[in-house]
C-alpha atoms as a PDB file:
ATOM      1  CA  UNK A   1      31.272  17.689-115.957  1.00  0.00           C
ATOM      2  CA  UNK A   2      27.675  18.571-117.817  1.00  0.00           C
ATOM      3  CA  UNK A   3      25.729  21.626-117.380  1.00  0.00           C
ATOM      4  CA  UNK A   4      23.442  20.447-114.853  1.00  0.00           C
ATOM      5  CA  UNK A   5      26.412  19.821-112.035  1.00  0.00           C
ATOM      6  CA  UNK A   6      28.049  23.382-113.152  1.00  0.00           C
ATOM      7  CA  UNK A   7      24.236  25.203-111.999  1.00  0.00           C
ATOM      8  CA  UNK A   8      24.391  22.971-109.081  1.00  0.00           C
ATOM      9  CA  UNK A   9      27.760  24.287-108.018  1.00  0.00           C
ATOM     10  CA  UNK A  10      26.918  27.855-109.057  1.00  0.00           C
ATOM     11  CA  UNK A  11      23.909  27.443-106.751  1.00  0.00           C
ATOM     12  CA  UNK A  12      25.859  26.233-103.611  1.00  0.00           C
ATOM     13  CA  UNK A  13      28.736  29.335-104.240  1.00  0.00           C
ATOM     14  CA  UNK A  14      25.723  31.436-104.456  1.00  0.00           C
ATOM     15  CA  UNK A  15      24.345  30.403-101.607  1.00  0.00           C
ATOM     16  CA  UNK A  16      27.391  30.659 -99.425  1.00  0.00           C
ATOM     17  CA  UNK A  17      27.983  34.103-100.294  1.00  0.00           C
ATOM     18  CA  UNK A  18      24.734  34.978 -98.997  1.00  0.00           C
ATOM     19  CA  UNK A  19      24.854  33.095 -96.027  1.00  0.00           C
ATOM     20  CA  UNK A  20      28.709  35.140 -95.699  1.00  0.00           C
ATOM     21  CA  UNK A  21      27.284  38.776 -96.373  1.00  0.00           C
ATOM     22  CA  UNK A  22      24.500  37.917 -93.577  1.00  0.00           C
ATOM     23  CA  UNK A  23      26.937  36.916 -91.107  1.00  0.00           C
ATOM     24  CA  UNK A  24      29.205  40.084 -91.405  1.00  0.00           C
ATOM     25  CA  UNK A  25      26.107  42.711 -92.181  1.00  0.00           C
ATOM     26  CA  UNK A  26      25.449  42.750 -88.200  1.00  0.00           C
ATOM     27  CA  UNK A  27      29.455  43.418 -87.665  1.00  0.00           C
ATOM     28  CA  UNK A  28      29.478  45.909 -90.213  1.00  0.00           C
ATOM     29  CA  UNK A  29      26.063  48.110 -88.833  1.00  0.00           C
ATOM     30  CA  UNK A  30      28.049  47.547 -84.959  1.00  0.00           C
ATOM     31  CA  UNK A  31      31.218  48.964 -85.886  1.00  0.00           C
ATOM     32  CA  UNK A  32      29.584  51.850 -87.687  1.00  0.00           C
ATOM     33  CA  UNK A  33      27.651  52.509 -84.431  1.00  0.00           C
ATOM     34  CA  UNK A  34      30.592  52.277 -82.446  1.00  0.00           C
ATOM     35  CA  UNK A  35      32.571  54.715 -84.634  1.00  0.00           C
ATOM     36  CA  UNK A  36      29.244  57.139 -84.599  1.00  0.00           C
ATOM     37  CA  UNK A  37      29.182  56.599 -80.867  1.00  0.00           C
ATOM     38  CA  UNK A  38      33.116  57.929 -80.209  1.00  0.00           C
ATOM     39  CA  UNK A  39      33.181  60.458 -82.980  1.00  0.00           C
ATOM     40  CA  UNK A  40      29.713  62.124 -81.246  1.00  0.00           C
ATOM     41  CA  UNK A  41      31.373  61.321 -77.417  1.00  0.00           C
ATOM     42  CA  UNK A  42      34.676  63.570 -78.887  1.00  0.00           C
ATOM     43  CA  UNK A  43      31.393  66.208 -80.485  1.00  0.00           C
ATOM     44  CA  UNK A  44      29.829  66.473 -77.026  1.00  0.00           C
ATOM     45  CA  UNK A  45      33.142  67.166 -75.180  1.00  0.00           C
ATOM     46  CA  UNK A  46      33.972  69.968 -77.990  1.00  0.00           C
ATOM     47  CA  UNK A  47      30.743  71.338 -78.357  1.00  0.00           C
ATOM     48  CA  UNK A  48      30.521  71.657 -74.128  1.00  0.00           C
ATOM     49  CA  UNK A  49      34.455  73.345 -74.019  1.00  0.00           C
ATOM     50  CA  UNK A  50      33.136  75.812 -76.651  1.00  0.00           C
ATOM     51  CA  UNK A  51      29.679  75.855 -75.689  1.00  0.00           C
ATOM     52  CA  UNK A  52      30.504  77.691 -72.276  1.00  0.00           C
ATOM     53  CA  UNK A  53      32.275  80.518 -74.187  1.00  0.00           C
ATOM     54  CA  UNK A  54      28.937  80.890 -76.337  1.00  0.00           C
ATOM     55  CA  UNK A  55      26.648  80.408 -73.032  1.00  0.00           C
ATOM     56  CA  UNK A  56      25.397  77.122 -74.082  1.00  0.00           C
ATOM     57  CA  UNK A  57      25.501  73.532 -72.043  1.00  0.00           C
ATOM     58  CA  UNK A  58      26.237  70.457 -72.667  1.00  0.00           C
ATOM     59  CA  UNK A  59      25.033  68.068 -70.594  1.00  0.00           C
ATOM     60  CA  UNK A  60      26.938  64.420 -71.558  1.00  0.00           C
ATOM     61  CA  UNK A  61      24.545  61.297 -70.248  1.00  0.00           C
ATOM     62  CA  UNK A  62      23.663  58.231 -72.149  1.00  0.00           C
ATOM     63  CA  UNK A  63      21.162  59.911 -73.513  1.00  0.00           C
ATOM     64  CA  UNK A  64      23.361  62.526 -75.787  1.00  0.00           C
ATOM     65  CA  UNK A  65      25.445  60.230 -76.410  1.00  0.00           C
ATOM     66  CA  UNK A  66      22.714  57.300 -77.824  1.00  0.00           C
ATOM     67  CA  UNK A  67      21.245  60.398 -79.727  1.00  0.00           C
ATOM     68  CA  UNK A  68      24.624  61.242 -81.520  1.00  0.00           C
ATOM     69  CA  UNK A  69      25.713  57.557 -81.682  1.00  0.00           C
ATOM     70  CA  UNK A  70      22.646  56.811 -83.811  1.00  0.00           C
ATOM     71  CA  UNK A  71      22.004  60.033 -86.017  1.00  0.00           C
ATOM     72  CA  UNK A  72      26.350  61.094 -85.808  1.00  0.00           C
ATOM     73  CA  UNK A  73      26.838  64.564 -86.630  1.00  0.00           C
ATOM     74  CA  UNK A  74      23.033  65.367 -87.250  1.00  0.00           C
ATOM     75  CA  UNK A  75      22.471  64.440 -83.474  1.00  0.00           C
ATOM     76  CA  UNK A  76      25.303  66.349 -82.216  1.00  0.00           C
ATOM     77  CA  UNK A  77      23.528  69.331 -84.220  1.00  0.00           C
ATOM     78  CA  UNK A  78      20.006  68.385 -82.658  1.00  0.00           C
ATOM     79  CA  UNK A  79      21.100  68.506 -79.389  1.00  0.00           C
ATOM     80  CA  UNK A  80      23.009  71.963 -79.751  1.00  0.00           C
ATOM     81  CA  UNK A  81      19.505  73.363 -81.524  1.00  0.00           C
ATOM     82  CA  UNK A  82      17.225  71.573 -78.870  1.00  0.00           C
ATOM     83  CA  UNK A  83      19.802  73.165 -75.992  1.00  0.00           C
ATOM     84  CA  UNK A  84      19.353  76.780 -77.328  1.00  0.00           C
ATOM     85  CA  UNK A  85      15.805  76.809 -78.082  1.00  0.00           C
ATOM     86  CA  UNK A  86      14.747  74.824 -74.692  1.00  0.00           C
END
């Protein structure tokens, strides 16, 4: 075995790692989302028991819960600040 076929099986290794860490990036970003979406679902609900004892409401649509899915804990804190300014 010379040099040249050791860099040409380097190469294809190389390349199939990429090709692997492409395939799974998409999985990976999803199942963050879906964790961010649950965790801000179980934020709303919280926030909206506790938020009646502080006279603030939480309204839970697919719009709260996109919000908090994408930006997690941040959103949750968005929407609270957005509800008790506006």
């Amino acid at each position: 075995m010379d040099a040249a076929q050791v860099l040409i099986y380097v190469f294809f290794i190389l390349i199939a790692v990429l090709a692997l860490s492409a395939l799974f990036t998409p999985i990976r970003l999803g199942l963050k989302f879906l964790i961010n979406a649950v965790f801000g679902f179980l934020g709303l609900v919280i926030a909206g028991v506790f938020g009646d004892f502080l006279g603030v409401s939480i309204a839970i649509n697919i719009f709260t819960v996109l919000l908090t899915a994408f930006l997690g804990i941040y959103g949750l804190i968005l929407i609270i600040i957005l509800n008790i300014f506006f």
